[in-house]
C-alpha atoms as a PDB file:
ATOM      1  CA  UNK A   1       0.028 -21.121 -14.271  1.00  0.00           C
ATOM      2  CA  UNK A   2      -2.411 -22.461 -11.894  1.00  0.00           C
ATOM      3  CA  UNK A   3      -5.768 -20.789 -10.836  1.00  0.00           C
ATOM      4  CA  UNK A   4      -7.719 -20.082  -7.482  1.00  0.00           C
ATOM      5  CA  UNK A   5     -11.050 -21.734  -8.337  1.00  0.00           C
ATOM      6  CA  UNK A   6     -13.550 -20.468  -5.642  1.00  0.00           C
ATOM      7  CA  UNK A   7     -16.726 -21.876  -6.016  1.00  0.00           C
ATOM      8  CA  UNK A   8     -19.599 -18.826  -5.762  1.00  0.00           C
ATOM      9  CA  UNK A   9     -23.555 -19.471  -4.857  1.00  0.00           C
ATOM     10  CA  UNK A  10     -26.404 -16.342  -5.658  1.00  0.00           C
ATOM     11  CA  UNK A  11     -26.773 -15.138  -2.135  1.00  0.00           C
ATOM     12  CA  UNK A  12     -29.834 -12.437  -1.278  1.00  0.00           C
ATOM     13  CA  UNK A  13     -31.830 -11.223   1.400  1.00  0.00           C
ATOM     14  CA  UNK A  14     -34.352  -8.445   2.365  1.00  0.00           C
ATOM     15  CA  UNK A  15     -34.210  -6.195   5.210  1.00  0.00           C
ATOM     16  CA  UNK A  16     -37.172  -5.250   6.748  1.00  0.00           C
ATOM     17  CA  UNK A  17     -37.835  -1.307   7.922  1.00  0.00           C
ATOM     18  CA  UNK A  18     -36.136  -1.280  11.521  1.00  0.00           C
ATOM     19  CA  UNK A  19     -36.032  -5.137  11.951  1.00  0.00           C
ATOM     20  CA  UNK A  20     -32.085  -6.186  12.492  1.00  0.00           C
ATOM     21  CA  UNK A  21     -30.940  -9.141  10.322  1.00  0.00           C
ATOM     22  CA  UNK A  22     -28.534 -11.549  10.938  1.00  0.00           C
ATOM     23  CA  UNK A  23     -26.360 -13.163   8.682  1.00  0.00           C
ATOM     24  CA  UNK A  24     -23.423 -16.283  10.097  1.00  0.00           C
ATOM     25  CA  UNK A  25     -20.752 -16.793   7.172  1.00  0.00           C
ATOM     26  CA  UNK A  26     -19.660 -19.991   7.787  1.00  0.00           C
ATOM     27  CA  UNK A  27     -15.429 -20.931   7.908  1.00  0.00           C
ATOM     28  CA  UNK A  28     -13.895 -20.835   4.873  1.00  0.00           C
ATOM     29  CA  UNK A  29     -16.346 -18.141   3.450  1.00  0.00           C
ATOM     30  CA  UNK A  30     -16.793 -15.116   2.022  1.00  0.00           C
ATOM     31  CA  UNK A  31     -19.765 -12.740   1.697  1.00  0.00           C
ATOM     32  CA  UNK A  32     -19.692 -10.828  -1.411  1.00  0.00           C
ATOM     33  CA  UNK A  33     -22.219  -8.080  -1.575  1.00  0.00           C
ATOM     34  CA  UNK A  34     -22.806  -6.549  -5.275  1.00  0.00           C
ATOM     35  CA  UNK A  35     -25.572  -4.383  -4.802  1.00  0.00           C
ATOM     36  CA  UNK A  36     -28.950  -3.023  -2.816  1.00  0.00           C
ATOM     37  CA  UNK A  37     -32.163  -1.642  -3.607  1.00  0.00           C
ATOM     38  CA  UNK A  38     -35.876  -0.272  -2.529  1.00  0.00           C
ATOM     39  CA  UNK A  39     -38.493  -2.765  -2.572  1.00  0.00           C
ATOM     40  CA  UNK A  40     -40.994  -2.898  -4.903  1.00  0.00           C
ATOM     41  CA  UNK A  41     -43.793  -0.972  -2.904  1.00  0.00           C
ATOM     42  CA  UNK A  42     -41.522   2.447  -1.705  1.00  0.00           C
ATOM     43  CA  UNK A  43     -42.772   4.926   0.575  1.00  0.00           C
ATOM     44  CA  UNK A  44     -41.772   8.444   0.236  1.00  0.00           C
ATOM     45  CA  UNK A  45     -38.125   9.383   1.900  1.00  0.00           C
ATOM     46  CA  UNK A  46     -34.646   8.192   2.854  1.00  0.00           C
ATOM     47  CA  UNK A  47     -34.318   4.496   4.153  1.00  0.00           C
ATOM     48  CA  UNK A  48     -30.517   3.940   5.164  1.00  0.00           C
ATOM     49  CA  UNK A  49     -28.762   0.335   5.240  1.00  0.00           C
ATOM     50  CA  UNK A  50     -26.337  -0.398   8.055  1.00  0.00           C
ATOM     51  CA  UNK A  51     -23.753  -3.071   8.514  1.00  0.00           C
ATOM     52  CA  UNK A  52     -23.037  -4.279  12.045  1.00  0.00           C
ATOM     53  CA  UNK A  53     -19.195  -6.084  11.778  1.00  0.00           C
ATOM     54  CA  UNK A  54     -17.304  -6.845  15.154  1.00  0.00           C
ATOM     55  CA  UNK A  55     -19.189  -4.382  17.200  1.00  0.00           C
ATOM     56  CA  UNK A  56     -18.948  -1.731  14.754  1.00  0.00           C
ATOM     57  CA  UNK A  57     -21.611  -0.044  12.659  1.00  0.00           C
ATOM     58  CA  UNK A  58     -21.431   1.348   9.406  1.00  0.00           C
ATOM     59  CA  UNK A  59     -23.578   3.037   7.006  1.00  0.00           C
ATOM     60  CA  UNK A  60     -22.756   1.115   3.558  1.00  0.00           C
ATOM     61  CA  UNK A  61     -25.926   2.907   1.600  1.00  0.00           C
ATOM     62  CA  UNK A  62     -28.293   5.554   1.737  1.00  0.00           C
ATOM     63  CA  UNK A  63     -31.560   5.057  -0.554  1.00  0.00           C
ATOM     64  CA  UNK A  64     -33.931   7.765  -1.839  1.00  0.00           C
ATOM     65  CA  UNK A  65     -37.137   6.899  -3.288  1.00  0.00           C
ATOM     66  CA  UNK A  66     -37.915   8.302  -6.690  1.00  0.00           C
ATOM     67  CA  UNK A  67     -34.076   9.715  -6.957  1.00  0.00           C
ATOM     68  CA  UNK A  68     -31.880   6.615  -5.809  1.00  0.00           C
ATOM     69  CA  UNK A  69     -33.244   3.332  -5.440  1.00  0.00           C
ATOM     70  CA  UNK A  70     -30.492   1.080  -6.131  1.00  0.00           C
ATOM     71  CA  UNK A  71     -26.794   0.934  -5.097  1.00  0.00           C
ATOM     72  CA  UNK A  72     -23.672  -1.096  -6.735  1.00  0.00           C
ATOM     73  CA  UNK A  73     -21.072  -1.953  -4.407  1.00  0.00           C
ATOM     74  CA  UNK A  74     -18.203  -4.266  -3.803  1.00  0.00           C
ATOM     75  CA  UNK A  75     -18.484  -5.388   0.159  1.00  0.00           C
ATOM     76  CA  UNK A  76     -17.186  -8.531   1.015  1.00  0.00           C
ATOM     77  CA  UNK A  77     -17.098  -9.627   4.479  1.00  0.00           C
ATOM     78  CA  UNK A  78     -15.178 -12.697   6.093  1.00  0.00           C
ATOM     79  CA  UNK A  79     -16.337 -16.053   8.327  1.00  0.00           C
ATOM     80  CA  UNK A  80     -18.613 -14.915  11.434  1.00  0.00           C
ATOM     81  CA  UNK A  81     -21.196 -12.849  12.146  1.00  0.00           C
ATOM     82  CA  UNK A  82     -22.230  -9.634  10.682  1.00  0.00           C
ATOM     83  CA  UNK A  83     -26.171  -7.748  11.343  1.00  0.00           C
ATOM     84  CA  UNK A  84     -27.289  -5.790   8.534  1.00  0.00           C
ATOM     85  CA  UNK A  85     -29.581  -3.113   9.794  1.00  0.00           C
ATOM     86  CA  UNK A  86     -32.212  -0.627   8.186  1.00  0.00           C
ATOM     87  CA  UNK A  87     -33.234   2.810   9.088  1.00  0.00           C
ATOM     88  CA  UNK A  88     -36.575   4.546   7.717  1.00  0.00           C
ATOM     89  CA  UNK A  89     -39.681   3.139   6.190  1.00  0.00           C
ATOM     90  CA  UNK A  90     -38.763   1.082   3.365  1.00  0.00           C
ATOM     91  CA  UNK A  91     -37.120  -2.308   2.935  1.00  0.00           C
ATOM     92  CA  UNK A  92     -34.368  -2.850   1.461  1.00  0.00           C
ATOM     93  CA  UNK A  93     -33.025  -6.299  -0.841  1.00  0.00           C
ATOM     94  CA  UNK A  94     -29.509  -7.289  -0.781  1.00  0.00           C
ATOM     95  CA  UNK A  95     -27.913  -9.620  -3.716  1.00  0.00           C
ATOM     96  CA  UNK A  96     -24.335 -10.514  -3.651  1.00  0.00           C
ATOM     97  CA  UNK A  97     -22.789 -14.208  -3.600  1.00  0.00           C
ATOM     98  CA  UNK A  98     -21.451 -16.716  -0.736  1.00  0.00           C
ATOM     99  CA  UNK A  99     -18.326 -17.625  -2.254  1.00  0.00           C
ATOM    100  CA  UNK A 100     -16.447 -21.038  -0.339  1.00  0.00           C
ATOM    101  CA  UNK A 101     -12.836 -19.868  -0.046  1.00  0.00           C
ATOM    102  CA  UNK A 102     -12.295 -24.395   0.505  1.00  0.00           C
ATOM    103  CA  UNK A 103     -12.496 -25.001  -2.995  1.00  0.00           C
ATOM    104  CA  UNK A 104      -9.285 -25.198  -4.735  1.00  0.00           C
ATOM    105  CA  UNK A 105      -7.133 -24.626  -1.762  1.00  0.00           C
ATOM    106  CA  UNK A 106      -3.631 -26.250  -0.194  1.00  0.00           C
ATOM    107  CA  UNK A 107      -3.081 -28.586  -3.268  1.00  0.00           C
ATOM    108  CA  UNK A 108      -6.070 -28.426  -5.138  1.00  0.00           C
ATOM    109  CA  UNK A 109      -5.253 -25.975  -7.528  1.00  0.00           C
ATOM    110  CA  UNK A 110      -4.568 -22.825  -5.612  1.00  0.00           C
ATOM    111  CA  UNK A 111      -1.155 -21.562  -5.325  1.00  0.00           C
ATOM    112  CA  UNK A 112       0.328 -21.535  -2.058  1.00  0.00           C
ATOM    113  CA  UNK A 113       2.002 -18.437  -0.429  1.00  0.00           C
ATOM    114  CA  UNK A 114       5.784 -19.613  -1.431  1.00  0.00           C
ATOM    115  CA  UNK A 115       4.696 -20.574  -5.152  1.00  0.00           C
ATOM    116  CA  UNK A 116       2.857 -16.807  -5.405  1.00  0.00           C
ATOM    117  CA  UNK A 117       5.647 -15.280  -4.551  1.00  0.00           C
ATOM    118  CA  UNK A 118       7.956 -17.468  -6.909  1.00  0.00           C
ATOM    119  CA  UNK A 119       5.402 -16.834  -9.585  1.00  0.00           C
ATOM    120  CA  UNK A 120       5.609 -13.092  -8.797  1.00  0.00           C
ATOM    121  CA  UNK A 121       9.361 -12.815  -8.618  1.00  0.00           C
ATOM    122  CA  UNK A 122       9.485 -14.761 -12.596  1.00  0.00           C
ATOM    123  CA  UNK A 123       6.793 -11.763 -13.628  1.00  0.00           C
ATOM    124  CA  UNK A 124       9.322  -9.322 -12.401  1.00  0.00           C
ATOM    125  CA  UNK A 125      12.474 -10.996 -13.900  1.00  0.00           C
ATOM    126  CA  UNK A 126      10.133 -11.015 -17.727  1.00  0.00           C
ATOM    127  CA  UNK A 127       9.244  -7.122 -17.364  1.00  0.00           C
ATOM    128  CA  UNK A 128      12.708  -6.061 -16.589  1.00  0.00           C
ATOM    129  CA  UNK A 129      14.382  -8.277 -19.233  1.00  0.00           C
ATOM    130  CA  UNK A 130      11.214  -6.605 -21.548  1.00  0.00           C
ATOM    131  CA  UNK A 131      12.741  -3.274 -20.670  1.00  0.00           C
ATOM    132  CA  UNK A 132      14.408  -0.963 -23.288  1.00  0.00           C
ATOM    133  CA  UNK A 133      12.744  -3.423 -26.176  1.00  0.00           C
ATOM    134  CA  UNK A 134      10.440  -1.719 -28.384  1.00  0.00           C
ATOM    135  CA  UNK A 135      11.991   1.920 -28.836  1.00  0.00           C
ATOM    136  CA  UNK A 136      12.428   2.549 -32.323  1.00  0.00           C
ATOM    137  CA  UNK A 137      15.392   1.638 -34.041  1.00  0.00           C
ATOM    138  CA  UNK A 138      14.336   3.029 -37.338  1.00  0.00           C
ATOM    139  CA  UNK A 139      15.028   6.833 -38.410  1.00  0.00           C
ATOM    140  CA  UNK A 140      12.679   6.764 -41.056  1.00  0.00           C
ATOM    141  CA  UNK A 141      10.150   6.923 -39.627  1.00  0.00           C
ATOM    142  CA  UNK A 142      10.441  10.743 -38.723  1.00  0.00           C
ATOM    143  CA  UNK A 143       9.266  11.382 -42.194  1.00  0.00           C
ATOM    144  CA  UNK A 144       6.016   9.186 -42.034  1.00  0.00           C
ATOM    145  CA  UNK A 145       2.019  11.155 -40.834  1.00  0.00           C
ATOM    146  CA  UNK A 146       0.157   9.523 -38.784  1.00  0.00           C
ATOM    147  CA  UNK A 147      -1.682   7.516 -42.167  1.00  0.00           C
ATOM    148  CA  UNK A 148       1.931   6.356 -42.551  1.00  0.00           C
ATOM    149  CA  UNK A 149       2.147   8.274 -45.728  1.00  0.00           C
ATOM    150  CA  UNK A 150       5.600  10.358 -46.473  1.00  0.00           C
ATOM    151  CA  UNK A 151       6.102  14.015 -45.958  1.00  0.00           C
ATOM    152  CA  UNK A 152       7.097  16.040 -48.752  1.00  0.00           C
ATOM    153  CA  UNK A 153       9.952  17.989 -48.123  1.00  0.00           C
ATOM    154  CA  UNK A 154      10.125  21.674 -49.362  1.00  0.00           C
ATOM    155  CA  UNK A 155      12.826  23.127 -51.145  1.00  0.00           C
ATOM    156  CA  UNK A 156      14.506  26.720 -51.301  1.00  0.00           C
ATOM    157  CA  UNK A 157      11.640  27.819 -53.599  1.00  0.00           C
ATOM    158  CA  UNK A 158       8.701  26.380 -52.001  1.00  0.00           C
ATOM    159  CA  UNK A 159       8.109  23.304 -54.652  1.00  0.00           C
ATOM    160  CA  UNK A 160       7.637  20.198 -53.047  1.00  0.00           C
ATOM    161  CA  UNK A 161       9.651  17.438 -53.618  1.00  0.00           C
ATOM    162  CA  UNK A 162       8.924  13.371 -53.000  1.00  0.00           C
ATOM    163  CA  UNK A 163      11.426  11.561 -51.058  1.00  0.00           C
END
C-alpha cells in the first residue's frame, strides 16, 4: 500500500489587538491551524479572532481572560491569501503547521486518483467477502457465563446438576 508523505514545518504567529495580519500560503500548501491562545500579559474581557478567506470573514474563536484562554481547532486553509484579524484588547498566538502538499506527489509515493479508487474498490471486495464470517457456529456455547464457566442446569426438584 503506498502512503501520502506530506512534509509538515511548526508554523506560528501572533496577532496583535486590532492590527490585521496577513498570511500568503504558497502553491502546493496547506495551512494547518491546531490551536490559539491569550498572550502572556491578558487584560480583562473578550478578545475575538477572525479569519478573512476570499472576501469573507469569519469568527473561528472567541477568548475570555481568566475563563477561556486557549482554543483547539482543526482549520486548514489552501494556497493564497488569507488575513487573520483580532477584535478587543488582547493578542492573540496562533500555532498550527505549513504542510507542502509537493512532497510525495504524481509518482513519488502518493497514490494517484485512478490507483485510490482501485485501492478502494479491493477494500470493498475484502469486507463483503468478510461478510457472514464470524457468527457462531457452535451451540454450546449457550450454556457458557460470561467467565466462560458452565451453567448448571436445574432439575424437577431444584438440585443442580453439572453438564
Amino acid at each position: 500500500v503506498k502512503s501520502l508523505s506530506v512534509k509538515m514545518k511548526f508554523w506560528s504567529a501572533c496577532i496583535k489587538p486590532s492590527k490585521p495580519f496577513p498570511v500568503e500560503i504558497p502553491d502546493n500548501h496547506t495551512l494547518r491551524l491546531t490551536q490559539c491562545s491569550l498572550g502572556e500579559n491578558v487584560k480583562q474581557g473578550k478578545t475575538v479572532l477572525k479569519v478573512k478567506v476570499a472576501g469573507k470573514e469569519c469568527v473561528i474563536a472567541s477568548l475570555i481572560t481568566e475563563k477561556m484562554e486557549h482554543c483547539v481547532m482543526e482549520l486548514m486553509f489552501e494556497e493564497g491569501q488569507i488575513e487573520f484579524i483580532t477584535s478587543g484588547q488582547n493578542e492573540i498566538h496562533l500555532a498550527g503547521n505549513m504542510m507542502d502538499n509537493e512532497e510525495g506527489m504524481d509518482g513519488m509515493g502518493g497514490m494517484s486518483d485512478e490507483e485510490e479508487d482501485e485501492d478502494d474498490d479491493f477494500d470493498a471486495k475484502a469486507a463483503m467477502k468478510g461478510m457472514g464470517k464470524g457468527q457462531d457456529d457452535d451451540e454450546d456455547d449457550e450454556d457458557e457465563d460470561d467467565d466462560g464457566e458452565e451453567d448448571e442446569e436445574m432439575d424437577d426438584d431444584g438440585e443442580g446438576e453439572e453438564e
